[in-house]
C-alpha atoms as a PDB file:
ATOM      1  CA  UNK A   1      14.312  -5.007 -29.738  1.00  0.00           C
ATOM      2  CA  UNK A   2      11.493  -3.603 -28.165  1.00  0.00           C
ATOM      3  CA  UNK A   3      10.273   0.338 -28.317  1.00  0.00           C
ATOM      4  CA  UNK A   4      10.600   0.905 -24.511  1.00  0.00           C
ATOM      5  CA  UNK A   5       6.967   2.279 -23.099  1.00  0.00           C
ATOM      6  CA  UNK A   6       5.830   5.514 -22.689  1.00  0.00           C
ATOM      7  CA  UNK A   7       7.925   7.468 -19.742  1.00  0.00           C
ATOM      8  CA  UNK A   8      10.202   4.381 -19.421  1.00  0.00           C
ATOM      9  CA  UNK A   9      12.961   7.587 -20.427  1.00  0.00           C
ATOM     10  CA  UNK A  10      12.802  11.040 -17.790  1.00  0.00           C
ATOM     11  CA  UNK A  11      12.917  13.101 -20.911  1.00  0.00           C
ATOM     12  CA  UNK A  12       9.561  11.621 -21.515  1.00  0.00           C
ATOM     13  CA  UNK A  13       8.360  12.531 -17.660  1.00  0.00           C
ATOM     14  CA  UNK A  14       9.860  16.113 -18.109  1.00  0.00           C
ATOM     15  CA  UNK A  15       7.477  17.018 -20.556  1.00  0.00           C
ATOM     16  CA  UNK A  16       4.592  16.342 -18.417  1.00  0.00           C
ATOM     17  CA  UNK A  17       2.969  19.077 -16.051  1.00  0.00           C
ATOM     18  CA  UNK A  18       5.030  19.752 -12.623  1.00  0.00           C
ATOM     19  CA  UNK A  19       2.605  18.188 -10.508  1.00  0.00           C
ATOM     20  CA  UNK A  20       2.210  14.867 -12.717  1.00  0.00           C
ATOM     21  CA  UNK A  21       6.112  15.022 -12.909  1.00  0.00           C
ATOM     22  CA  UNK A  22       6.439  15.386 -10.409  1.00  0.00           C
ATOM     23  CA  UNK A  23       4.132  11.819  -8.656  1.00  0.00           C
ATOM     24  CA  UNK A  24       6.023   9.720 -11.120  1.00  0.00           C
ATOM     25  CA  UNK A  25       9.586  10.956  -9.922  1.00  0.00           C
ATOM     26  CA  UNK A  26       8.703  11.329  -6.455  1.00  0.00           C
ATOM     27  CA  UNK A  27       5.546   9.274  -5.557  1.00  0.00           C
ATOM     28  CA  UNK A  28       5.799  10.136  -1.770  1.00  0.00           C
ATOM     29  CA  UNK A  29       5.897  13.716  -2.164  1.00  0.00           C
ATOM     30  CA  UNK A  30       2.134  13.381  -4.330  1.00  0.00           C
ATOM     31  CA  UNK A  31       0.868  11.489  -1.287  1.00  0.00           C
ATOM     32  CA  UNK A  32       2.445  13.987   1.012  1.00  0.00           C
ATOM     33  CA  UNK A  33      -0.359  16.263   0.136  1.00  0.00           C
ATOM     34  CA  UNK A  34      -2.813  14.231   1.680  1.00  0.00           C
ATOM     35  CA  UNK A  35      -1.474  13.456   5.304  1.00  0.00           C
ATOM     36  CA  UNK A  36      -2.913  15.431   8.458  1.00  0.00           C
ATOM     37  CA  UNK A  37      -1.275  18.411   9.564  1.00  0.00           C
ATOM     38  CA  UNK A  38       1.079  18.202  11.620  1.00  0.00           C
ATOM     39  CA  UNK A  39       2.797  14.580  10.231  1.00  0.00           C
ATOM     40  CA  UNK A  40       6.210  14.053  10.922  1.00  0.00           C
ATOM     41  CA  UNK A  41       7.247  13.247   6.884  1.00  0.00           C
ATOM     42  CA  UNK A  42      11.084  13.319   7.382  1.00  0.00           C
ATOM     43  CA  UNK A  43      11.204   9.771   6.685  1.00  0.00           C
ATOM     44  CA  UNK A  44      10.109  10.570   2.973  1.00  0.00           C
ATOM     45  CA  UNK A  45      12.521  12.822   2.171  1.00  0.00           C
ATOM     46  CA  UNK A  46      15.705  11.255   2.853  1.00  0.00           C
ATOM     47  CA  UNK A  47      16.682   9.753  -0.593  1.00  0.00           C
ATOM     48  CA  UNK A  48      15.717  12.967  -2.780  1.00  0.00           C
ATOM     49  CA  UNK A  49      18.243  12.980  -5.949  1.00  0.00           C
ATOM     50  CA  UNK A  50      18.791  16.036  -8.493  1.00  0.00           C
ATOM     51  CA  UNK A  51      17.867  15.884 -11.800  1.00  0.00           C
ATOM     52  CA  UNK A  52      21.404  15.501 -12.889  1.00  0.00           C
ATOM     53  CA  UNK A  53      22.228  11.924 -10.485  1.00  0.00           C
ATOM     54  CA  UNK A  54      18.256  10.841 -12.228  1.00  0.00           C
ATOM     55  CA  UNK A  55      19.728  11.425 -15.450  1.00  0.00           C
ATOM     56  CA  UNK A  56      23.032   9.590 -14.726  1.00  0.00           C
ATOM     57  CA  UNK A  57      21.577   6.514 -13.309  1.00  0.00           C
ATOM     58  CA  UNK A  58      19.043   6.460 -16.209  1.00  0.00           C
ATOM     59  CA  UNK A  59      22.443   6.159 -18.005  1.00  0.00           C
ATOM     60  CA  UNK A  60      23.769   3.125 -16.342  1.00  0.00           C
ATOM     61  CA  UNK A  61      20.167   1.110 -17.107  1.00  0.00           C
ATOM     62  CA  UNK A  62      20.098   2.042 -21.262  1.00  0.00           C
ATOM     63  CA  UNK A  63      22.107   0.073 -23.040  1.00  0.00           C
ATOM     64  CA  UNK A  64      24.358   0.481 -25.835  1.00  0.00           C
ATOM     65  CA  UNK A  65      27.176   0.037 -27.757  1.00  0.00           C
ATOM     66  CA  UNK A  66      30.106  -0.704 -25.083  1.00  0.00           C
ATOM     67  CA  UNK A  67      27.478  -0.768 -22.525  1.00  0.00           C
ATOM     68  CA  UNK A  68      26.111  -4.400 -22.430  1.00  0.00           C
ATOM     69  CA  UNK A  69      22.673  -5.131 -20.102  1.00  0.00           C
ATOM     70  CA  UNK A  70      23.006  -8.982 -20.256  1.00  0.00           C
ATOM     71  CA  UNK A  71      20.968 -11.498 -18.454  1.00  0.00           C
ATOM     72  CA  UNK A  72      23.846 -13.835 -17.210  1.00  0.00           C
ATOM     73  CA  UNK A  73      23.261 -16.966 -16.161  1.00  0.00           C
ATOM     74  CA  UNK A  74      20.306 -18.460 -13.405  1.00  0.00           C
ATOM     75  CA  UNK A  75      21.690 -20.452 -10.324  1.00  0.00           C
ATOM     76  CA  UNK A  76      19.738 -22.548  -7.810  1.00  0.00           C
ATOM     77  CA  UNK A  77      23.040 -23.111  -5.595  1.00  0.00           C
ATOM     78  CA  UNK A  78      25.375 -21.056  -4.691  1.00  0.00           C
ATOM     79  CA  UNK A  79      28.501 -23.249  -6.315  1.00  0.00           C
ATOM     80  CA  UNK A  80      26.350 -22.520 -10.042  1.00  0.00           C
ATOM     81  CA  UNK A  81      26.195 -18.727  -8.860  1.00  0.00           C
ATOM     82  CA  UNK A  82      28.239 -16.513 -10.960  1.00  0.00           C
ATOM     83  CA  UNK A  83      31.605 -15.247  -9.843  1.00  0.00           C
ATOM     84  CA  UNK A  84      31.273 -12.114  -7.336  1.00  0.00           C
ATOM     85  CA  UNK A  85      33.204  -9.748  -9.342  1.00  0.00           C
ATOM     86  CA  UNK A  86      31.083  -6.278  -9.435  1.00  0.00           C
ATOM     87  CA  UNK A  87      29.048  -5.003  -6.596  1.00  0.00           C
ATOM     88  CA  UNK A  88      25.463  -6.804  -6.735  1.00  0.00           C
ATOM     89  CA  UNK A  89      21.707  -6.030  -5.583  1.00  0.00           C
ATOM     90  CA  UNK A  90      19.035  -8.727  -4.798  1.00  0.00           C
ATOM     91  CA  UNK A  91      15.480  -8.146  -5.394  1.00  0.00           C
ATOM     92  CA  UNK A  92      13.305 -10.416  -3.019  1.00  0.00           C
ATOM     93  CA  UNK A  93       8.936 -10.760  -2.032  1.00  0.00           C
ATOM     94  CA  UNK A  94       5.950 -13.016  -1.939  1.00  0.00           C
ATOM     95  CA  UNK A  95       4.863 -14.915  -5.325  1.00  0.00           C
ATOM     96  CA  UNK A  96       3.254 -12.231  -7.080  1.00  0.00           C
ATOM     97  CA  UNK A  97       4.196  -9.108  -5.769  1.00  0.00           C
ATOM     98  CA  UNK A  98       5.547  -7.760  -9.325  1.00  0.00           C
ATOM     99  CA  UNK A  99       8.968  -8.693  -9.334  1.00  0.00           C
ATOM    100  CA  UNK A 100       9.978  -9.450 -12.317  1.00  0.00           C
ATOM    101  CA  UNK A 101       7.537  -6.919 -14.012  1.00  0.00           C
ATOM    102  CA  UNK A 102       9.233  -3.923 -12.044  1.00  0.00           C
ATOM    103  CA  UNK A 103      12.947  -5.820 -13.283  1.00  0.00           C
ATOM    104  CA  UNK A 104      11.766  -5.392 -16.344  1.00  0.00           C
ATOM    105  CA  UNK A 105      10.490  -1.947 -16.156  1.00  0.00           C
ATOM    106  CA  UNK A 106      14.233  -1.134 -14.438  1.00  0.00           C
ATOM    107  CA  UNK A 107      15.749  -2.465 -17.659  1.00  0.00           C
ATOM    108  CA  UNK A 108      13.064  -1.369 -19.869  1.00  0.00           C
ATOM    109  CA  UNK A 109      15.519   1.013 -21.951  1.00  0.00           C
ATOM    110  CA  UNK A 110      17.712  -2.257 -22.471  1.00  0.00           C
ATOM    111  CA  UNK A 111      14.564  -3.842 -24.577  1.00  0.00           C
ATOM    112  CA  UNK A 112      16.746  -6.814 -25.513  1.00  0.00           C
ATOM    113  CA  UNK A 113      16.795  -8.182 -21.829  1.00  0.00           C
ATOM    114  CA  UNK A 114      14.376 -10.459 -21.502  1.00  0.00           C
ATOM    115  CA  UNK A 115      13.014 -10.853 -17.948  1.00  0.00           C
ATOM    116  CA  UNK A 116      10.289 -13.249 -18.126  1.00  0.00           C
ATOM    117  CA  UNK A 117       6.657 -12.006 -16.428  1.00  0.00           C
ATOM    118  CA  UNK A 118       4.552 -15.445 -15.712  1.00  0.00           C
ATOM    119  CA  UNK A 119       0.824 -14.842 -15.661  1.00  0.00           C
ATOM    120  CA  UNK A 120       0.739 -17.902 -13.135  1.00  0.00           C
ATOM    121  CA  UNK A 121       2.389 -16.808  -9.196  1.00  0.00           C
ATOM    122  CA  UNK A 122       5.688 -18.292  -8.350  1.00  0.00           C
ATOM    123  CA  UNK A 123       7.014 -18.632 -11.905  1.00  0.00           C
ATOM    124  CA  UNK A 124      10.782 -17.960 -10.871  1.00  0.00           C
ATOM    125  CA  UNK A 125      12.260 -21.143  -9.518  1.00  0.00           C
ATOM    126  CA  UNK A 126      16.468 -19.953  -9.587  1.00  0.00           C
ATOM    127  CA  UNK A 127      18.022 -17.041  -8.995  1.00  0.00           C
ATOM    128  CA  UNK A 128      18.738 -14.547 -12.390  1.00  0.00           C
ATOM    129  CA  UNK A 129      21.643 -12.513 -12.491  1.00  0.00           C
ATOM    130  CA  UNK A 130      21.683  -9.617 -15.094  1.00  0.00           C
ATOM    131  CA  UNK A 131      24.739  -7.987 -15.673  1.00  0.00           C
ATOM    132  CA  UNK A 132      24.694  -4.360 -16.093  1.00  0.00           C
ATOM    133  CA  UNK A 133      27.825  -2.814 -17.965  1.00  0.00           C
ATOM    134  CA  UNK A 134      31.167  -3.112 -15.803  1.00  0.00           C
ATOM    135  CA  UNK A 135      28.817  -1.253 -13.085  1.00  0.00           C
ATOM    136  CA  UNK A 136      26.873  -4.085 -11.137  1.00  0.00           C
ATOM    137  CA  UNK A 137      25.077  -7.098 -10.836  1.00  0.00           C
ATOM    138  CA  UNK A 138      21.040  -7.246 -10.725  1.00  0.00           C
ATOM    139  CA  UNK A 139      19.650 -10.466  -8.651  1.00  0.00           C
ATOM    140  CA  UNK A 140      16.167 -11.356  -9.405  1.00  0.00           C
ATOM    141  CA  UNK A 141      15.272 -13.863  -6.498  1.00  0.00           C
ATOM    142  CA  UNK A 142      12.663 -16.991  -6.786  1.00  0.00           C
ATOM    143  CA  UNK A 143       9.252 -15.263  -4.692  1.00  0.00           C
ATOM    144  CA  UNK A 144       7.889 -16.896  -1.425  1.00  0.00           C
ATOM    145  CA  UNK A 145       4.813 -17.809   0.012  1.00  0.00           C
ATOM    146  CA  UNK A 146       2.773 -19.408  -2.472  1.00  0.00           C
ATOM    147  CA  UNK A 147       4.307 -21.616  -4.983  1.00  0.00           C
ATOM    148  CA  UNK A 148       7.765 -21.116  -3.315  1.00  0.00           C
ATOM    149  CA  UNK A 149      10.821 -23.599  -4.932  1.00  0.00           C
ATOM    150  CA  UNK A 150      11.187 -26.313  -2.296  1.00  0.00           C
ATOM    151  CA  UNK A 151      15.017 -25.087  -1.585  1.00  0.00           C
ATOM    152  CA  UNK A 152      13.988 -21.572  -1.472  1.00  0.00           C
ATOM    153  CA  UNK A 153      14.973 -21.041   2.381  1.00  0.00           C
ATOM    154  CA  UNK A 154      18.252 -22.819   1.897  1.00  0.00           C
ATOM    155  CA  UNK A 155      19.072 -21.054  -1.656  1.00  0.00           C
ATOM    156  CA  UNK A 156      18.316 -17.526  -0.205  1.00  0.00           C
ATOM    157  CA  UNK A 157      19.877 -17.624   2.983  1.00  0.00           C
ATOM    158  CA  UNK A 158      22.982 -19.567   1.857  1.00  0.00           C
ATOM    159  CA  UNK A 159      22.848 -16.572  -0.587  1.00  0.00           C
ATOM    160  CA  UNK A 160      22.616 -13.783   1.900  1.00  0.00           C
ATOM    161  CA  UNK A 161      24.961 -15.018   4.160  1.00  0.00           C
ATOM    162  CA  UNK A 162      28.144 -15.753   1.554  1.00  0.00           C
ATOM    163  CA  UNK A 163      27.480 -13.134  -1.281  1.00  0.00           C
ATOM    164  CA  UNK A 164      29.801 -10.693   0.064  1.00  0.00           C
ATOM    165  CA  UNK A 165      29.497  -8.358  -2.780  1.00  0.00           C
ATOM    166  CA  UNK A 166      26.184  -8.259  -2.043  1.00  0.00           C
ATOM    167  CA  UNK A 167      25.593  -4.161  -1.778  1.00  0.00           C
ATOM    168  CA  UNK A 168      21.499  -3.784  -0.519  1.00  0.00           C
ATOM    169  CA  UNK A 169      18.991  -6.279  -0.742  1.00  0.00           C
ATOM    170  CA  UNK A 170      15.725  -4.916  -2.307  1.00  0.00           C
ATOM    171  CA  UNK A 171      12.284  -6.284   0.064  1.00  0.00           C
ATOM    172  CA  UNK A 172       9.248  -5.739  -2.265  1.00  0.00           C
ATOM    173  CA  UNK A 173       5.778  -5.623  -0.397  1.00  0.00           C
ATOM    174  CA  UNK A 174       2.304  -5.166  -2.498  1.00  0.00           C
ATOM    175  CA  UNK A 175       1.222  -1.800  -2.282  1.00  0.00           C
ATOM    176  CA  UNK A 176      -2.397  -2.965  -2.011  1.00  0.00           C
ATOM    177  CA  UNK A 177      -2.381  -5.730   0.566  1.00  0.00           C
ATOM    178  CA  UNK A 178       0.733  -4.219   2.920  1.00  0.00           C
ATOM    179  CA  UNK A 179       3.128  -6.350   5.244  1.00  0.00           C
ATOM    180  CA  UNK A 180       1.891  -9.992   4.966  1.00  0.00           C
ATOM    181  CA  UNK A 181       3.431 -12.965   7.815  1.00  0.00           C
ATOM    182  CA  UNK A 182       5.321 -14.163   4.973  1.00  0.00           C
ATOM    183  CA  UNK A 183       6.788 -10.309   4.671  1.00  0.00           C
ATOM    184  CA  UNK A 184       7.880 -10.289   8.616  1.00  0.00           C
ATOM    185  CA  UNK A 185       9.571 -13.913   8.231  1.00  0.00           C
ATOM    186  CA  UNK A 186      11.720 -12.473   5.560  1.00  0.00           C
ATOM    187  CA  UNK A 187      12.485  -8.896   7.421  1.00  0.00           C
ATOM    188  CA  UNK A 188      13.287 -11.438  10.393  1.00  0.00           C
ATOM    189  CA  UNK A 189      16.066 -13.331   7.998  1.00  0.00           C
ATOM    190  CA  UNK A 190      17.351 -10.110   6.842  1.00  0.00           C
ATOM    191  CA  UNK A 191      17.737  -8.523  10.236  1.00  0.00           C
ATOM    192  CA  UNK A 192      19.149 -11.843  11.779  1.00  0.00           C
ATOM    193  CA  UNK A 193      22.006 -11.547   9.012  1.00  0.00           C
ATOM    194  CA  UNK A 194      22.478  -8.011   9.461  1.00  0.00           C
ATOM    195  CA  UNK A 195      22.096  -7.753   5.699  1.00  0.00           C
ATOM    196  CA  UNK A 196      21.324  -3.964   4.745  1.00  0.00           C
ATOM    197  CA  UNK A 197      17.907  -3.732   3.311  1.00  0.00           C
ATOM    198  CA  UNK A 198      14.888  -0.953   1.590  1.00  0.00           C
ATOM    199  CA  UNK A 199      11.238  -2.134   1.413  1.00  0.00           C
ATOM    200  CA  UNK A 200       9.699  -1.104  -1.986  1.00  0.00           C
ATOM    201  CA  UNK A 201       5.553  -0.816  -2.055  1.00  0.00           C
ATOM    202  CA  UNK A 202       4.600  -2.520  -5.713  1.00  0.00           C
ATOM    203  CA  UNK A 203       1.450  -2.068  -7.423  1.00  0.00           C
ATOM    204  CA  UNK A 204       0.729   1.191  -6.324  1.00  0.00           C
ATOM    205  CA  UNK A 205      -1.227   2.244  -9.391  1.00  0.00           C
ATOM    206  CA  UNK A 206      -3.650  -0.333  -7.922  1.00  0.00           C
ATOM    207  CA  UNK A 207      -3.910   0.973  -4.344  1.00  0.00           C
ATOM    208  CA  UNK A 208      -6.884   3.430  -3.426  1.00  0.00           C
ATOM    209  CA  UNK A 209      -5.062   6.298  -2.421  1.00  0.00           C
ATOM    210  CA  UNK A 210      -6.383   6.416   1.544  1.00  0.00           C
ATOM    211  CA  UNK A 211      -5.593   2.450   1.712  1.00  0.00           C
ATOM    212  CA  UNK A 212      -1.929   3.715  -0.153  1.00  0.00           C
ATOM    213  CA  UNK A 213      -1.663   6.238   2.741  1.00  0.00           C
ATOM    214  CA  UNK A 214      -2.230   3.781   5.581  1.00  0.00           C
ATOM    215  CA  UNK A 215      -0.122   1.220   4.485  1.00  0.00           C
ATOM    216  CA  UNK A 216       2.620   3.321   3.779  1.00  0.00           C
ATOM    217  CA  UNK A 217       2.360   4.929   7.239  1.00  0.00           C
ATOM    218  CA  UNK A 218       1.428   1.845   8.691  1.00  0.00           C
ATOM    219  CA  UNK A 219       5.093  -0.152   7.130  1.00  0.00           C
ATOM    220  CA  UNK A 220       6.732   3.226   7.767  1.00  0.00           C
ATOM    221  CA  UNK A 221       6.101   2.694  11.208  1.00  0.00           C
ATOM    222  CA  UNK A 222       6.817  -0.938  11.652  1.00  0.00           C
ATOM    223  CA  UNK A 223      10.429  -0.098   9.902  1.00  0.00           C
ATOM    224  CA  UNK A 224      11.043   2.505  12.511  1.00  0.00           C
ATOM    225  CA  UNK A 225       9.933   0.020  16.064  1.00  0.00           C
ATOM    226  CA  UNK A 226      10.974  -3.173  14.656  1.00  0.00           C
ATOM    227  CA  UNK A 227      14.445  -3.014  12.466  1.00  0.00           C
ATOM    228  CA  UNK A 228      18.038  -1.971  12.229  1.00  0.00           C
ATOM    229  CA  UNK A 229      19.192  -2.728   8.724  1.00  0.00           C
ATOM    230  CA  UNK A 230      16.277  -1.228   7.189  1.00  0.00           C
ATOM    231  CA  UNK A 231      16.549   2.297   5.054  1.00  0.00           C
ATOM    232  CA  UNK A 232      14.059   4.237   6.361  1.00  0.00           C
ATOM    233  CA  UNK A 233      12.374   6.157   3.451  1.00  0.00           C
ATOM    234  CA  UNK A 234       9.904   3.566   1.748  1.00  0.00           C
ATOM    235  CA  UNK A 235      10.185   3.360  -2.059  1.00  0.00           C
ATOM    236  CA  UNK A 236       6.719   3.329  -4.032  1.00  0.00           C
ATOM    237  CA  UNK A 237       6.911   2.078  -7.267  1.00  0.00           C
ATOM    238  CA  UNK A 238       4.395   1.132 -10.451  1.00  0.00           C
ATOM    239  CA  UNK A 239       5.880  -1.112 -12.953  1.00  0.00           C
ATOM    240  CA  UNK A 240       2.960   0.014 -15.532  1.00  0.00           C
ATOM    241  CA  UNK A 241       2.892   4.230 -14.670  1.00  0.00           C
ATOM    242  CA  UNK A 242       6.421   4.114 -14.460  1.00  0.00           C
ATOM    243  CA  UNK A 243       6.023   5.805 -10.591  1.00  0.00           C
ATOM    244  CA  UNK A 244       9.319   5.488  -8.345  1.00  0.00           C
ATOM    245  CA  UNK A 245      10.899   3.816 -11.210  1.00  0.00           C
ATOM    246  CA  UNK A 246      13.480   6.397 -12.087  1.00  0.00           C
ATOM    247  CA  UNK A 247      14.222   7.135  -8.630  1.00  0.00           C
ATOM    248  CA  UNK A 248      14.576   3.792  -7.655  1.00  0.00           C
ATOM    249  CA  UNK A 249      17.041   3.493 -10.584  1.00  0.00           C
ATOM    250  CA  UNK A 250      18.851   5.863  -8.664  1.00  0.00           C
ATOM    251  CA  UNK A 251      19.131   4.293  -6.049  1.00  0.00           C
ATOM    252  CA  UNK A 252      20.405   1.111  -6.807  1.00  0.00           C
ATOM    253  CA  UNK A 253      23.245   3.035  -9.027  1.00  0.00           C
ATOM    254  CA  UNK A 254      24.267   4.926  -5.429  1.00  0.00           C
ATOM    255  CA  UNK A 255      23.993   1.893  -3.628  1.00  0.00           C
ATOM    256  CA  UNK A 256      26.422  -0.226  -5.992  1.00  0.00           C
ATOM    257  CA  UNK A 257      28.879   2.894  -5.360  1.00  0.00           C
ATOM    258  CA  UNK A 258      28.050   4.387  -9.169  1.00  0.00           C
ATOM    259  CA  UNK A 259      27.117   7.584  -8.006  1.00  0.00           C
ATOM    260  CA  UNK A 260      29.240   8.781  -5.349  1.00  0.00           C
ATOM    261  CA  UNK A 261      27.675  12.186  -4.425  1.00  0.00           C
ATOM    262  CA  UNK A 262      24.013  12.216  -4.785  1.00  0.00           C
ATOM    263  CA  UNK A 263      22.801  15.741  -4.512  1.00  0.00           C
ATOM    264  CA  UNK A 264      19.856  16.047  -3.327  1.00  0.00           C
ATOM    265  CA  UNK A 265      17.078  18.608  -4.487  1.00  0.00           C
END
């Protein structure tokens, strides 16, 4: 297998400084520090886990002996779809908004899961299921946009509307270019089907910090006028610093009912 990278593991983030710790746990709190006075911020504090929930959700994504991290199967129809038997998360975006690179840095302390990163847009054509444990199901979802599958409308929707163990679906927008047309068709989908949903800014590492800042306030906005099933604290994430990864870990282990009682710091 694989050595996982550097800060892949929270014991590796809790030896940095506070305040570095501190933007890779938390990377709305780091930009936080740059809004005007005054800024209503009570939408970024809403999801704010202890160290101890971190540390158990980190848990559920290493894997070892009697804790299997499989990829399962790949479906293009629902009928090839494996059965619904744990609670499941789908991860959905454009063509090259860094899906599969932030699966993989999710399950990047199970190095034997492969989750293939295409250099070329549009490289997953099926849907990928990856089984974690007894715990939950991970959905990787074929992007749209450019390069879409032909069948993607009718795979995804016929998807969203039956999988009823379907727990949150996961939006993912690029940090650097914000909420594209192809972004509000799919927020339109998921509100039509009432499906609970989070938005998760990629490629933040990229992002100068005052175009970060707008965008976030900018989608931040949008999610509060526009939509009912959305959770209203954004989730910023870099698949190569590691940012938001550990806390979006988190996340998805409270949202698939593995950590009942989140405290929050």
């Amino acid at each position: 297998g694989r050595v996982p990278p550097a800060l892949a593991a929270l014991s590796q983030v809790l030896r940095l400084e506070r305040r570095r710790r501190t933007g890779i746990v938390f990377p709305l709190q780091k930009l936080e520090r740059y809004l005007a006075p005054g800024t209503d911020t009570a939408r970024f504090h809403i999801f704010e886990p202890g160290l101890g929930a971190l540390q158990r959700a980190e848990a559920l994504f290493t894997s070892g002996q009697g804790h299997p991290i499989d990829y399962v199967s790949s479906a293009v129809r629902m009928d090839h779809a494996p059965p619904p038997a744990l609670p499941e998360v789908c991860f959905i975006g454009r063509s090259n908004v860094g899906k599969s690179s932030l699966i993989r840095a999710l399950f990047s302390l199970a190095p034997e899961v492969e989750v293939r990163v295409s250099k070329t847009p549009g490289h997953t054509k099926k849907m990928n299921f990856f089984k974690v444990g007894k715990y939950f199901t991970l959905v990787d979802m074929p992007g749209y946009g450019y390069r879409a599958p032909q069948d993607f409308v009718e795979m995804v929707e016929a998807y969203l509307q039956e999988r009823r163990n379907l727990k949150r679906t996961f939006l993912l927008v690029d940090g650097v270019v914000g909420l594209q047309k192809t972004d509000h068709i799919a927020v339109e989908m998921l509100e039509e089907f009432g499906i609970p949903y989070v938005m998760v800014l990629t490629k933040i590492d990229r992002a100068p910090r005052g175009l970060l800042l707008k965008n976030v306030l900018g989608i931040q906005e949008f999610v509060k006028e526009n939509t009912q099933g959305c959770f209203p604290q954004l989730f910023l994430v870099s698949s190569v610093e590691f940012s938001g990864v550990h806390l979006l870990r988190c996340f998805v282990a409270h949202v698939t009912g593995n950590l009942p009682a989140v405290e929050t710091s």
